[in-house]
N, C-alpha and C. Protein backbone atom coordinates (compact mmCIF):
# COMPACT_ATOMS: atom_id res chain seq x y z
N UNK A 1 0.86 -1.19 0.00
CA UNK A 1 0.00 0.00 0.00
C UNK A 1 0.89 1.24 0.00
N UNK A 2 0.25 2.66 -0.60
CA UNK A 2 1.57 3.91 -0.80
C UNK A 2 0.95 4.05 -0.03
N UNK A 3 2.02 4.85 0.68
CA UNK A 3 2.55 5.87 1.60
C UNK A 3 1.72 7.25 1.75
N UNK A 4 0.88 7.76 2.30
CA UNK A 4 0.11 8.58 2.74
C UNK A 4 0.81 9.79 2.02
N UNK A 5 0.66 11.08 1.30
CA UNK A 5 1.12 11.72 0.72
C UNK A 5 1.23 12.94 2.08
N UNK A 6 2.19 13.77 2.37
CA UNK A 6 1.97 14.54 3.26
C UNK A 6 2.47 15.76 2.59
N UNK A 7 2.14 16.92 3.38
CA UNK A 7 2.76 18.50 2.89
C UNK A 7 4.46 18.88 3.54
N UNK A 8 5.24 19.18 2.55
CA UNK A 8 6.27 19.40 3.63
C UNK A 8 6.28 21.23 3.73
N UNK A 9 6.96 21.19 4.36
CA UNK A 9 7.11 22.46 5.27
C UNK A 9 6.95 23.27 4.14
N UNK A 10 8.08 23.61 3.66
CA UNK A 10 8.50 24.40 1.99
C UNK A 10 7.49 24.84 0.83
N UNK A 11 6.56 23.57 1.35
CA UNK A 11 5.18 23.88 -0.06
C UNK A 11 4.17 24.41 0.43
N UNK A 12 4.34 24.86 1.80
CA UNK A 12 2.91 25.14 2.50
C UNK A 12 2.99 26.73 1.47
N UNK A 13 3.81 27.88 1.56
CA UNK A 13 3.70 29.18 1.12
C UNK A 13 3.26 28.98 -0.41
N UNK A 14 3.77 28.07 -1.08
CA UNK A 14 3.29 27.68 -2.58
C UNK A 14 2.08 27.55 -2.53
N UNK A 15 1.68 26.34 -1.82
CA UNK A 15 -0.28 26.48 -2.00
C UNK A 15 -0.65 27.87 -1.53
N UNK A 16 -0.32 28.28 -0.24
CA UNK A 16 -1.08 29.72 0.14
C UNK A 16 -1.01 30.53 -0.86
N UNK A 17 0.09 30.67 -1.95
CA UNK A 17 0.19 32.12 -2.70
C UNK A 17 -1.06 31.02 -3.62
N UNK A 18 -0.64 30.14 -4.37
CA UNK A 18 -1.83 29.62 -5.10
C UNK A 18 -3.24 29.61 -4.83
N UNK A 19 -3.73 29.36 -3.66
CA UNK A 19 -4.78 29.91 -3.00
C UNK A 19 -5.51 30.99 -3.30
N UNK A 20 -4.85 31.70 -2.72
CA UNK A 20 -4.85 33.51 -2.79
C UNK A 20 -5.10 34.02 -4.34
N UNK A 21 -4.36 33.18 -5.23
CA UNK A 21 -4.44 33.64 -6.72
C UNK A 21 -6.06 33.26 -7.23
N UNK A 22 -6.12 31.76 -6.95
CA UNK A 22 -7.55 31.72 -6.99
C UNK A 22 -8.03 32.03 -6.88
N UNK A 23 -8.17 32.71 -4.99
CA UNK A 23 -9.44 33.19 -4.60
C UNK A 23 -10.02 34.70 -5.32
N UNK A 24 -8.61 35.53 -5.65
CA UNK A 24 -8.63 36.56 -5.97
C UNK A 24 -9.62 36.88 -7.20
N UNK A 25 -8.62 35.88 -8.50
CA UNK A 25 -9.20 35.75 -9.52
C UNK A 25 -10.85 35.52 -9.41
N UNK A 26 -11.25 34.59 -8.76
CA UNK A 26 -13.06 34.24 -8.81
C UNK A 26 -13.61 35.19 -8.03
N UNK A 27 -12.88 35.78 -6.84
CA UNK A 27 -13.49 37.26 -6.24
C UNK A 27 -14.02 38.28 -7.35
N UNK A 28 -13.17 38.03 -8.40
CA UNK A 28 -13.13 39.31 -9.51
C UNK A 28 -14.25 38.91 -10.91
N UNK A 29 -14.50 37.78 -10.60
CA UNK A 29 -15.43 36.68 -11.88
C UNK A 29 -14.32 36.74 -12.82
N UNK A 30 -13.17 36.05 -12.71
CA UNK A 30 -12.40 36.09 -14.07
C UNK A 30 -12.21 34.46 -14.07
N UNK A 31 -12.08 34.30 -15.56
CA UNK A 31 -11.58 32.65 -15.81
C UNK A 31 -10.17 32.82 -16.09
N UNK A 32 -9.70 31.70 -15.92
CA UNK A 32 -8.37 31.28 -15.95
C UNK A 32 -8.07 32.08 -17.45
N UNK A 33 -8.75 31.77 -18.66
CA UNK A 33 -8.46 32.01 -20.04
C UNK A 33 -8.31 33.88 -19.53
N UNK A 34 -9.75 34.30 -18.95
CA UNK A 34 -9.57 35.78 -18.82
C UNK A 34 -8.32 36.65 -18.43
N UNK A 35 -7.55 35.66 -16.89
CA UNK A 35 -6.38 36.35 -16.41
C UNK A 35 -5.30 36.12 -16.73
N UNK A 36 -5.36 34.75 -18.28
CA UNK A 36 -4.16 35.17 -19.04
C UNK A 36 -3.98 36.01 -19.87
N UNK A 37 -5.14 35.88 -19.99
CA UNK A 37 -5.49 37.59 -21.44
C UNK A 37 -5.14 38.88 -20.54
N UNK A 38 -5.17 38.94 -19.36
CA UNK A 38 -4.64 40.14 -18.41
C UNK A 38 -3.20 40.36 -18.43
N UNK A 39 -2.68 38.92 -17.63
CA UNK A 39 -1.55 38.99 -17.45
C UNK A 39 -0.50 38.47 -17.90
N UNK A 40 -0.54 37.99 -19.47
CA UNK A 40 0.21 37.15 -20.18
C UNK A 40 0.98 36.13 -19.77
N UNK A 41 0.52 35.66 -18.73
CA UNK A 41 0.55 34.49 -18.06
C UNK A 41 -0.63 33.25 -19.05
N UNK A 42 0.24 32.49 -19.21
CA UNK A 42 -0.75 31.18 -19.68
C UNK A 42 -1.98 30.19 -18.83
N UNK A 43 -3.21 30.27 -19.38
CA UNK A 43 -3.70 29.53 -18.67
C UNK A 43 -3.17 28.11 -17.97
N UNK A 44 -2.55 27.25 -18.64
CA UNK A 44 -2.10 26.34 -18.16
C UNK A 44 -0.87 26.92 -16.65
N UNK A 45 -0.16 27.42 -17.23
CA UNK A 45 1.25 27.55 -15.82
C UNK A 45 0.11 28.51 -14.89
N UNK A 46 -0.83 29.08 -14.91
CA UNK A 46 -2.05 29.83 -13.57
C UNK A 46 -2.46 28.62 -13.27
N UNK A 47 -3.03 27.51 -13.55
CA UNK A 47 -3.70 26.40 -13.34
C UNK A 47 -2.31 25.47 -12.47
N UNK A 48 -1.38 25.78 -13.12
CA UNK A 48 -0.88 24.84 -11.81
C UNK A 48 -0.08 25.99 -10.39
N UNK A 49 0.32 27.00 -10.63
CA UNK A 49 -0.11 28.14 -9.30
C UNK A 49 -0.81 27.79 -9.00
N UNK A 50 -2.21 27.91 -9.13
CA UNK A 50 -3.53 27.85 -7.88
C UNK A 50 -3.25 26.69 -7.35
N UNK A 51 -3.04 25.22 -8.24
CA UNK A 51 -3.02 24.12 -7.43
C UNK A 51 -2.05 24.00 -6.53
N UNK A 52 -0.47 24.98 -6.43
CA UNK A 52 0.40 24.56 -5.94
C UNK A 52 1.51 23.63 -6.59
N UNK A 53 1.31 23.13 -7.64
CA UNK A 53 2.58 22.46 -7.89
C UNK A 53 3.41 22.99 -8.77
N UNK A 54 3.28 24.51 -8.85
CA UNK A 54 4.58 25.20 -8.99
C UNK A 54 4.39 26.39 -8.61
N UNK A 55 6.01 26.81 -7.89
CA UNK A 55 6.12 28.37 -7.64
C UNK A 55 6.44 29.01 -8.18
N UNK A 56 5.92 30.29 -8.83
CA UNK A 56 6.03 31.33 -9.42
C UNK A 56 7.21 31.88 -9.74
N UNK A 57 7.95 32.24 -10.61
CA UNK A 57 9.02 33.54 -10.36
C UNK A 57 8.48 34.96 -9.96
N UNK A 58 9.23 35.87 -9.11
CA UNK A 58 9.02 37.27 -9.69
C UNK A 58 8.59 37.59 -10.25
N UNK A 59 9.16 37.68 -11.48
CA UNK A 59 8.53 38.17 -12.98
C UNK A 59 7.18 37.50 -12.78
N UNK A 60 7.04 36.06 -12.94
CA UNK A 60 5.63 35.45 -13.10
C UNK A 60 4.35 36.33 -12.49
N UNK A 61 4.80 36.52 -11.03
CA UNK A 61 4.57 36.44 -9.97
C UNK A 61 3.58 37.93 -10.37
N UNK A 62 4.28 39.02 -10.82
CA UNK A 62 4.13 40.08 -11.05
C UNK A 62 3.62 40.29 -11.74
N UNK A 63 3.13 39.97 -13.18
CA UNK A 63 2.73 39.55 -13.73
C UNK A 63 0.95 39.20 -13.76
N UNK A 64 1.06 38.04 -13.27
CA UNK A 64 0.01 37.53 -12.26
C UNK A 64 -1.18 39.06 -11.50
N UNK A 65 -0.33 39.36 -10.40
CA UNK A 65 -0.74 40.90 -9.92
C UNK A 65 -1.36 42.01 -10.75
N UNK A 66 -0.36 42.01 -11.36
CA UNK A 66 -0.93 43.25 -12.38
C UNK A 66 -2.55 42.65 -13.05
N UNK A 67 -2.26 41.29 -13.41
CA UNK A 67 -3.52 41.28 -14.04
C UNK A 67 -4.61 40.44 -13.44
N UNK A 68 -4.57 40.88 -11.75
CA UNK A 68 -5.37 40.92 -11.08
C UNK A 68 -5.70 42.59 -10.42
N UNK A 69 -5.07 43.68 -10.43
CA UNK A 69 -5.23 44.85 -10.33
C UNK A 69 -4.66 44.84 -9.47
N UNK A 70 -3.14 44.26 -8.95
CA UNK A 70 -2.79 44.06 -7.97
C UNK A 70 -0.92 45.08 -7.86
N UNK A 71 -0.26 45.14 -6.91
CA UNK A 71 0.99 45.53 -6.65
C UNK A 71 1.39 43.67 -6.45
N UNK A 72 2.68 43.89 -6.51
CA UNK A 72 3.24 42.22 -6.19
C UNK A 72 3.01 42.42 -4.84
N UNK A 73 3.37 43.12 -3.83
CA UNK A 73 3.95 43.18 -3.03
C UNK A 73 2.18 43.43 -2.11
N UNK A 74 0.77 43.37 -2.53
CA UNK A 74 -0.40 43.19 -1.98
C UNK A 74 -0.55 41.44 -2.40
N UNK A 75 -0.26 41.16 -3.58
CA UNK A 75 -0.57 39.91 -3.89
C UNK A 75 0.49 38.68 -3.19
N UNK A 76 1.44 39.01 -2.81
CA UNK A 76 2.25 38.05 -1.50
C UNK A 76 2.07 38.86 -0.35
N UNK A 77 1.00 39.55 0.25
CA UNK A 77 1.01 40.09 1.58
C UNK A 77 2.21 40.57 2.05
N UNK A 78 2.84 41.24 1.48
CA UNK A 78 4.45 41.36 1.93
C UNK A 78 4.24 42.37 2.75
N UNK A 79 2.94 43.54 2.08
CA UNK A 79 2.79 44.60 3.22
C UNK A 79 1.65 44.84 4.39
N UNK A 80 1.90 43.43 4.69
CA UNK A 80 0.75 43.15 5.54
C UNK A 80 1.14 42.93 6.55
N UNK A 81 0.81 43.59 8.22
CA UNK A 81 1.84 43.01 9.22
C UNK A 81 1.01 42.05 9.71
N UNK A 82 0.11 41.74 9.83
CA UNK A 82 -0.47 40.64 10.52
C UNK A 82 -2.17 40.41 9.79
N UNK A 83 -2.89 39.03 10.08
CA UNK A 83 -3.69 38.65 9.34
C UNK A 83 -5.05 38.87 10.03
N UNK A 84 -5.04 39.64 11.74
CA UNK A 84 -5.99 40.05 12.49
C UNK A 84 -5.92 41.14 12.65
N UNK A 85 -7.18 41.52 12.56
CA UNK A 85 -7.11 43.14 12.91
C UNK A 85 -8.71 43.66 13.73
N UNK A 86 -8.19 43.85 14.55
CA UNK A 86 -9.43 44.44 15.72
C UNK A 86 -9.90 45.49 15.22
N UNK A 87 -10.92 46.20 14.98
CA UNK A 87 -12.10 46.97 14.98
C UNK A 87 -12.40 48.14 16.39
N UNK A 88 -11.61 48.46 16.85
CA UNK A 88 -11.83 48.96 18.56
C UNK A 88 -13.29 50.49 18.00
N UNK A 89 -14.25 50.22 18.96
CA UNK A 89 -14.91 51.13 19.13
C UNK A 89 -14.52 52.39 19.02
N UNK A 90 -13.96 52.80 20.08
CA UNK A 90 -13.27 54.30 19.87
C UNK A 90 -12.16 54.67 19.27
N UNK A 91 -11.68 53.68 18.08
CA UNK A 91 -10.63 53.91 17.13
C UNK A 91 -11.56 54.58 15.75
N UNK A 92 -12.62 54.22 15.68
CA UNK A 92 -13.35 54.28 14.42
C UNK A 92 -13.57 56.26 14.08
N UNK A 93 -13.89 56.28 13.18
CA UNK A 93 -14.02 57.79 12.55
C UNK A 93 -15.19 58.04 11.93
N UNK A 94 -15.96 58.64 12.55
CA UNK A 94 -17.61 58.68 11.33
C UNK A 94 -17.04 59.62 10.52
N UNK A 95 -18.06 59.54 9.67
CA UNK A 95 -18.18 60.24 8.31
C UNK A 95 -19.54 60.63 9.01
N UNK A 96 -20.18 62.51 8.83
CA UNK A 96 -21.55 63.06 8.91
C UNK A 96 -21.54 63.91 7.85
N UNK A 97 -23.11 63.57 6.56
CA UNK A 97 -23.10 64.33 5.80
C UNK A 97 -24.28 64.36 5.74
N UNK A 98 -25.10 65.76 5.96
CA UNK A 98 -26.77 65.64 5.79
C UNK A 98 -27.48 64.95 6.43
N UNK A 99 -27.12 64.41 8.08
CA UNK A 99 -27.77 63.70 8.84
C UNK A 99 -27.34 62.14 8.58
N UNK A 100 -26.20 62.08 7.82
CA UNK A 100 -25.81 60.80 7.61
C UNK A 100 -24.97 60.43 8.34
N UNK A 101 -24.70 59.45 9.33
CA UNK A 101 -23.33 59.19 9.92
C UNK A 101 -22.95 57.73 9.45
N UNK A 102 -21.91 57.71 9.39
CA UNK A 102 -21.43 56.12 8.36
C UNK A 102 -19.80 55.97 9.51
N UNK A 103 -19.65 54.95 9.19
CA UNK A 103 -18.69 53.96 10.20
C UNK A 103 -18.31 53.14 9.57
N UNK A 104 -16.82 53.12 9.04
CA UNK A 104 -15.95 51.92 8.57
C UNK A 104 -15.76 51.02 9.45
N UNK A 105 -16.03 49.63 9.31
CA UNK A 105 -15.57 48.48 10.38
C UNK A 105 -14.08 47.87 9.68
N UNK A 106 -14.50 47.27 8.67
CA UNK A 106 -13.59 46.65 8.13
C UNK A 106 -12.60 47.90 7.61
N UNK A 107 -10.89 47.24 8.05
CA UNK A 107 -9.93 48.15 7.59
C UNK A 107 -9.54 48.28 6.19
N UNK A 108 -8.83 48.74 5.51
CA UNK A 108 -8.48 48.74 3.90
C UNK A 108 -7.30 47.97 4.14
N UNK A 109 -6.77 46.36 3.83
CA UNK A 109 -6.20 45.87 3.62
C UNK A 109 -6.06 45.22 2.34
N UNK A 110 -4.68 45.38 1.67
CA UNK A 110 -5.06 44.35 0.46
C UNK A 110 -5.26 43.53 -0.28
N UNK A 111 -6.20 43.58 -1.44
CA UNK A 111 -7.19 42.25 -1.87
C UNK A 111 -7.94 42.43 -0.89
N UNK A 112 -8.40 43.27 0.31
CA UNK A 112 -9.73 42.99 0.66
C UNK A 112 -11.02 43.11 -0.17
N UNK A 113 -11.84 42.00 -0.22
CA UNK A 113 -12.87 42.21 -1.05
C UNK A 113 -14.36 42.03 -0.34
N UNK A 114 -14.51 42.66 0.91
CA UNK A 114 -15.79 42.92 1.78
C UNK A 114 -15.56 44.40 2.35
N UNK A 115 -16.90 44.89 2.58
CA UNK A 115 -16.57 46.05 3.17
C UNK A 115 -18.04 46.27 4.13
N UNK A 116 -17.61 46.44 5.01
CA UNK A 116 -18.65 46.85 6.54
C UNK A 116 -18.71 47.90 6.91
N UNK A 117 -19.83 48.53 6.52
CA UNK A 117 -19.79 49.72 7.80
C UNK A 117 -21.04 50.20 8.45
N UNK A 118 -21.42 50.77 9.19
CA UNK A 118 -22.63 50.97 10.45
C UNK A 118 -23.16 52.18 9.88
N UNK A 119 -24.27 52.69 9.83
CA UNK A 119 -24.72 53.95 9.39
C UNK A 119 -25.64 54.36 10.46
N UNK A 120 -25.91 55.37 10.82
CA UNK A 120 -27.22 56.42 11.04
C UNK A 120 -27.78 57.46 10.59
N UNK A 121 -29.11 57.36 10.12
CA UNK A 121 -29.72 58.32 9.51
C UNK A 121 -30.99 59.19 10.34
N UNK A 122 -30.75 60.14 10.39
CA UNK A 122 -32.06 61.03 10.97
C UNK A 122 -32.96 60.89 10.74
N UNK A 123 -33.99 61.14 11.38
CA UNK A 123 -35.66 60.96 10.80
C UNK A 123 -35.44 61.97 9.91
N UNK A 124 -36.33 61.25 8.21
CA UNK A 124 -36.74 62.35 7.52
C UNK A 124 -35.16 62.65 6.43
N UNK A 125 -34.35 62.02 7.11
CA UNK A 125 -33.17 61.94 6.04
C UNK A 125 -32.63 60.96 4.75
N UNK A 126 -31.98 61.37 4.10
CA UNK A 126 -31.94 60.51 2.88
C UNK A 126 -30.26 60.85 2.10
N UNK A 127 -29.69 59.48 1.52
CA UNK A 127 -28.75 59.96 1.33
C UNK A 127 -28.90 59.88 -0.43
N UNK A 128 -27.46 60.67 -0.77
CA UNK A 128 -27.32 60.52 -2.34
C UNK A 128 -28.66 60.93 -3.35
N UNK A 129 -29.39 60.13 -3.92
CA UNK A 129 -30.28 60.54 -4.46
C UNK A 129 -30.80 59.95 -5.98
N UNK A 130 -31.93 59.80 -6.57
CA UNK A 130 -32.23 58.94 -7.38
C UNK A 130 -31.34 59.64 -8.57
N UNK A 131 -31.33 58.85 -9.50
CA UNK A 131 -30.46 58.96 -10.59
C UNK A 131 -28.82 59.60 -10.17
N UNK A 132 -28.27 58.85 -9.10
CA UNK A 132 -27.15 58.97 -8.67
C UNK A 132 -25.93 57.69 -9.26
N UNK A 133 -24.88 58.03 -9.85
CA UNK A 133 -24.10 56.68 -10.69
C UNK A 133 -24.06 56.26 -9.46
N UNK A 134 -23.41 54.62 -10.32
CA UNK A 134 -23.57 53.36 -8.69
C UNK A 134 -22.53 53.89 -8.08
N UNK A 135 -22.34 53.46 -6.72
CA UNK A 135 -21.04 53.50 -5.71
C UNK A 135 -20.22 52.92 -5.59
N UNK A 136 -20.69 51.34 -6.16
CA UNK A 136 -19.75 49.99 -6.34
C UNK A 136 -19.56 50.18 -7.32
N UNK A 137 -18.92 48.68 -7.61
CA UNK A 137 -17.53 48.72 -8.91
C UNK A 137 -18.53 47.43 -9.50
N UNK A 138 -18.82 47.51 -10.82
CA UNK A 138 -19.28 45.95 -11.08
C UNK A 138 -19.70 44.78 -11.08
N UNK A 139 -20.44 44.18 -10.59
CA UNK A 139 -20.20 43.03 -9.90
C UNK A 139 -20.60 43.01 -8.61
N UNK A 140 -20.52 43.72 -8.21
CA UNK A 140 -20.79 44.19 -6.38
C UNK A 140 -22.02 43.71 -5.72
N UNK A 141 -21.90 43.38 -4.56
CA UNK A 141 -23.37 42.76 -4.52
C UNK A 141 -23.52 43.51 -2.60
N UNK A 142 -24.22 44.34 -2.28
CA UNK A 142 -24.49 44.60 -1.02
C UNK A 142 -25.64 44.03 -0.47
N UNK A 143 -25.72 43.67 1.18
CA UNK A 143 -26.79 43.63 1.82
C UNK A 143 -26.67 44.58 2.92
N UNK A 144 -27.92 45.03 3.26
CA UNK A 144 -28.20 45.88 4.49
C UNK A 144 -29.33 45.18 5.61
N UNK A 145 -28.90 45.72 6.79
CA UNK A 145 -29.84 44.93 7.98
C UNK A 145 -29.67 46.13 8.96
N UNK A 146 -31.40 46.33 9.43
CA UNK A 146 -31.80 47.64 9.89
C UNK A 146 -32.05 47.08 10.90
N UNK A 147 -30.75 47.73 11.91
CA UNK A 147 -31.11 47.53 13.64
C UNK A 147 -32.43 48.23 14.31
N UNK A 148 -32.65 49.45 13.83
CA UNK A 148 -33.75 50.15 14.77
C UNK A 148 -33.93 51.67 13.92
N UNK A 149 -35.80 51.31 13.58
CA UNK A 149 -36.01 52.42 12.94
C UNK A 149 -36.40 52.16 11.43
N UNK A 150 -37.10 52.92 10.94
CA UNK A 150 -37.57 51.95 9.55
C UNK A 150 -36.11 52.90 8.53
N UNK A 151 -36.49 51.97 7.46
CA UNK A 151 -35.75 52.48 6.06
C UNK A 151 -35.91 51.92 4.82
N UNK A 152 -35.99 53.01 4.05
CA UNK A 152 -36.78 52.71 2.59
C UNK A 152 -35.32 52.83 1.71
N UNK A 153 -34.76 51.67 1.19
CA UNK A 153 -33.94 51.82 0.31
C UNK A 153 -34.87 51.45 -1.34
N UNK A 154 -33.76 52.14 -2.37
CA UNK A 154 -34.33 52.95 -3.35
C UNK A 154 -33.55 52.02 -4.22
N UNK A 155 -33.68 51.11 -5.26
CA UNK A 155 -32.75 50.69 -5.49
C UNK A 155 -33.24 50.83 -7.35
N UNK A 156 -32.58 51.35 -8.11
CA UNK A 156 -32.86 51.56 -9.49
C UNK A 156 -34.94 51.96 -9.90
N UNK A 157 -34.87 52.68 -9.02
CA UNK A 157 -36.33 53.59 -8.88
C UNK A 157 -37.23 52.61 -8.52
N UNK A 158 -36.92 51.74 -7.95
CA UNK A 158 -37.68 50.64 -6.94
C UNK A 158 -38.05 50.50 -5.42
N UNK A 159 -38.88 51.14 -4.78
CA UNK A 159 -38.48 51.34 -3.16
C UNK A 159 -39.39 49.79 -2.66
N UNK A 160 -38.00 49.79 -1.70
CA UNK A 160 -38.51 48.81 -0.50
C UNK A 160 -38.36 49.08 1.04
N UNK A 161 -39.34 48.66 1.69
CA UNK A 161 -39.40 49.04 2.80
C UNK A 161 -38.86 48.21 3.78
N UNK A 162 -37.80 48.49 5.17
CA UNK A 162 -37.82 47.84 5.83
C UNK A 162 -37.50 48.49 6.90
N UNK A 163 -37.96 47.32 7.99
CA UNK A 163 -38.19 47.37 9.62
C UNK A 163 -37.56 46.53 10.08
N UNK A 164 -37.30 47.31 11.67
CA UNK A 164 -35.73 46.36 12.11
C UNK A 164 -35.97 44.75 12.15
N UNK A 165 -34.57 44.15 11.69
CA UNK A 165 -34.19 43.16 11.61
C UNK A 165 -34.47 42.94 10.27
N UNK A 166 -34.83 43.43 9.29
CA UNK A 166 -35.71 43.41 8.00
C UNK A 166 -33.95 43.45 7.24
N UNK A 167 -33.60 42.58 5.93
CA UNK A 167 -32.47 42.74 5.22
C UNK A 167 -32.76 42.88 3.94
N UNK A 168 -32.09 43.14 2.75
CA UNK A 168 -32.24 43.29 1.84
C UNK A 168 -30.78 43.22 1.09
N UNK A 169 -30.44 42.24 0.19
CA UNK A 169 -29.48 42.00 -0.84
C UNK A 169 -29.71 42.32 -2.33
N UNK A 170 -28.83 43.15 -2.77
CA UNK A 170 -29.29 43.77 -4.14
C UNK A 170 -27.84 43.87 -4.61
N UNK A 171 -27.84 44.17 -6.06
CA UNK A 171 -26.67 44.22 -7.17
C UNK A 171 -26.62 45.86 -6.89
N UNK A 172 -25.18 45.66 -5.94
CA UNK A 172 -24.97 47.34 -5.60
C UNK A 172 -24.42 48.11 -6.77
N UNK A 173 -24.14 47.84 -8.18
CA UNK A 173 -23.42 48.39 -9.29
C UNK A 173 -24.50 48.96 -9.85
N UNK A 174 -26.07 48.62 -9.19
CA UNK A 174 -26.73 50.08 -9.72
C UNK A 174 -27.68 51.03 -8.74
N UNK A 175 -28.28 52.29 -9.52
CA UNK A 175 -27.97 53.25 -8.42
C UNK A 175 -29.15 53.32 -7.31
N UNK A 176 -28.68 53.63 -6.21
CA UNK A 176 -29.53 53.32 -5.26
C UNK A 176 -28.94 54.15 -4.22
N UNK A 177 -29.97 54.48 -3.16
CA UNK A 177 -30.01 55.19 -2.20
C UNK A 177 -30.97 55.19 -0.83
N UNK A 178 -30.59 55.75 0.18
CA UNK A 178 -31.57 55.27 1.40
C UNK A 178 -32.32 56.34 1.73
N UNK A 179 -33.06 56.01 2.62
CA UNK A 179 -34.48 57.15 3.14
C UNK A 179 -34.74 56.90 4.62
N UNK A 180 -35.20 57.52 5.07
CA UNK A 180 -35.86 57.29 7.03
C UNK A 180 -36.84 58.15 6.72
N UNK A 181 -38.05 57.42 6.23
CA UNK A 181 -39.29 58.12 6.25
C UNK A 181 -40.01 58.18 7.66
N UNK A 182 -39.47 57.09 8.64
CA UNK A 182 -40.01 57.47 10.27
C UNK A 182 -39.55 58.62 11.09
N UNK A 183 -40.17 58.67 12.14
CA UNK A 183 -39.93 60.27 13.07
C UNK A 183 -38.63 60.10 13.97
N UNK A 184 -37.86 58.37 14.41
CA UNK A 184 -36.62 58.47 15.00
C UNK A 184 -35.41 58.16 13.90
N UNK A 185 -34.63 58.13 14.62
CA UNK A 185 -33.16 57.45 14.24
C UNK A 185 -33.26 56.40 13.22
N UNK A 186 -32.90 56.15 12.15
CA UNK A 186 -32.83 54.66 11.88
C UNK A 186 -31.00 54.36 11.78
N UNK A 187 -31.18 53.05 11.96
CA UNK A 187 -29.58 52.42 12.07
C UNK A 187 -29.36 51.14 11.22
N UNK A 188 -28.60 51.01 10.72
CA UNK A 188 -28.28 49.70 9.65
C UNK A 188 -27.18 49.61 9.58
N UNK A 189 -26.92 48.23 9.02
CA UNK A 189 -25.23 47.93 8.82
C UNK A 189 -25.41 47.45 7.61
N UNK A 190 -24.32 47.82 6.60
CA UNK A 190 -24.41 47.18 5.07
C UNK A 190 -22.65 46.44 5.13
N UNK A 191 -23.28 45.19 4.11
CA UNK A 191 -21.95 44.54 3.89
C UNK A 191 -21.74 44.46 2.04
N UNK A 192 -20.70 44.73 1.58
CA UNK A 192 -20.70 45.04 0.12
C UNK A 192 -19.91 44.18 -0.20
N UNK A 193 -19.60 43.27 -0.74
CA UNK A 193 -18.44 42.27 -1.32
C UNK A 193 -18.68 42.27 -2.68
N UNK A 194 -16.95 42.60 -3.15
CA UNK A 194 -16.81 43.34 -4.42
C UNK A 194 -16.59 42.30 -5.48
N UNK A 195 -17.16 42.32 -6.81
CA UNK A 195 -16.75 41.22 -7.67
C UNK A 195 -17.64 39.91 -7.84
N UNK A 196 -18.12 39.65 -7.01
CA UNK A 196 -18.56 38.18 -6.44
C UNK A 196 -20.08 38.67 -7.76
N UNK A 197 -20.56 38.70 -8.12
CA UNK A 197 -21.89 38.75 -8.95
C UNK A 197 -21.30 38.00 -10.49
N UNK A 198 -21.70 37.03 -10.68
CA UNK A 198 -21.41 36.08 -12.40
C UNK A 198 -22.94 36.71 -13.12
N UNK A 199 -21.99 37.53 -14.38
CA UNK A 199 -23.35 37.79 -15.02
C UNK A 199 -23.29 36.95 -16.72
């Protein structure tokens, strides 16, 4: 009987960068054929990157990056000091515009492809506005979930209504905007993850 196949030490960073290339690439809806047409990288030598059974050169490597919209040096995490990152309450920074207050959770790290942040809107407030271009990039797909307080999001001259705990997932690449047609506060958190929509 063979011998159980195991990982040695050395190949673990090979699969991770292969990994990462994957994940990136299908984050973005691209096919293998697409991100050689990017990055003049061959479909075949990307196909065995992702799997790991070969490591990249530099050049390759770079390559690769670019035609993921990438720096080399985001696409091997080189400028990344660590892979956790806390959120602290009183580190955060609102944004207030027109009764809008908005809250980044998630930090800008790169290849991040989610984005979180907390909002409050005044009674009677509304942001952006109909026939406003989208905010996302393509592909984008947001959901929102209303802690307390109603809210009428607007989404390509479509309104829907919701009440707390009430969510709503829509193709954020077109244009849309929010409302607090009630007399308090309303509060929501939206999550946007970029790319992920196959059209």
């Amino acid at each position: 009987m063979a011998a159980a196949r195991t990982k040695t030490p050395e190949r673990a960073p090979v699969l991770q960068a292969g990994r990462r290339v994957r994940a990136l690439r299908e984050a973005r809806g691209l096919s293998l054929r697409d991100l050689a047409d990017r990055s003049g990288v061959s479909a075949p030598m990307l196909s065995q990157v992702e799997r790991g059974d070969t490591s990249p050169t530099l050049a390759v490597a770079g390559k690769i990056a670019a035609g993921l919209g990438l720096s080399l040096s985001q696409l091997l995490r080189l400028d990344e000091g660590q892979h956790v990152v806390i959120a602290r309450a009183k580190d955060r920074r609102a944004v207030r515009r027109n009764g809008h207050r908005v809250e980044r959770i998630t930090p800008d790290l790169p290849g991040e492809r989610a984005s979180v942040t907390v909002h409050a809107l005044r009674a009677g407030g509304r942001t952006g506005g109909t026939g406003d271009a989208p905010l996302h990039a393509p592909g984008s797909r947001e959901t929102v979930l209303v802690q307390s307080g109603a809210l009428a999001v607007l989404i390509d001259e479509e309104r829907y209504d919701l009440a707390p705990g009430d969510a709503v997932t829509f193709d954020a690449d077109l244009p849309h905007h929010f409302e607090n047609p009630g007399k308090t506060e309303t509060t929501f958190t939206a999550v946007v993850t970029a790319g992920l929509r196959h059209t």
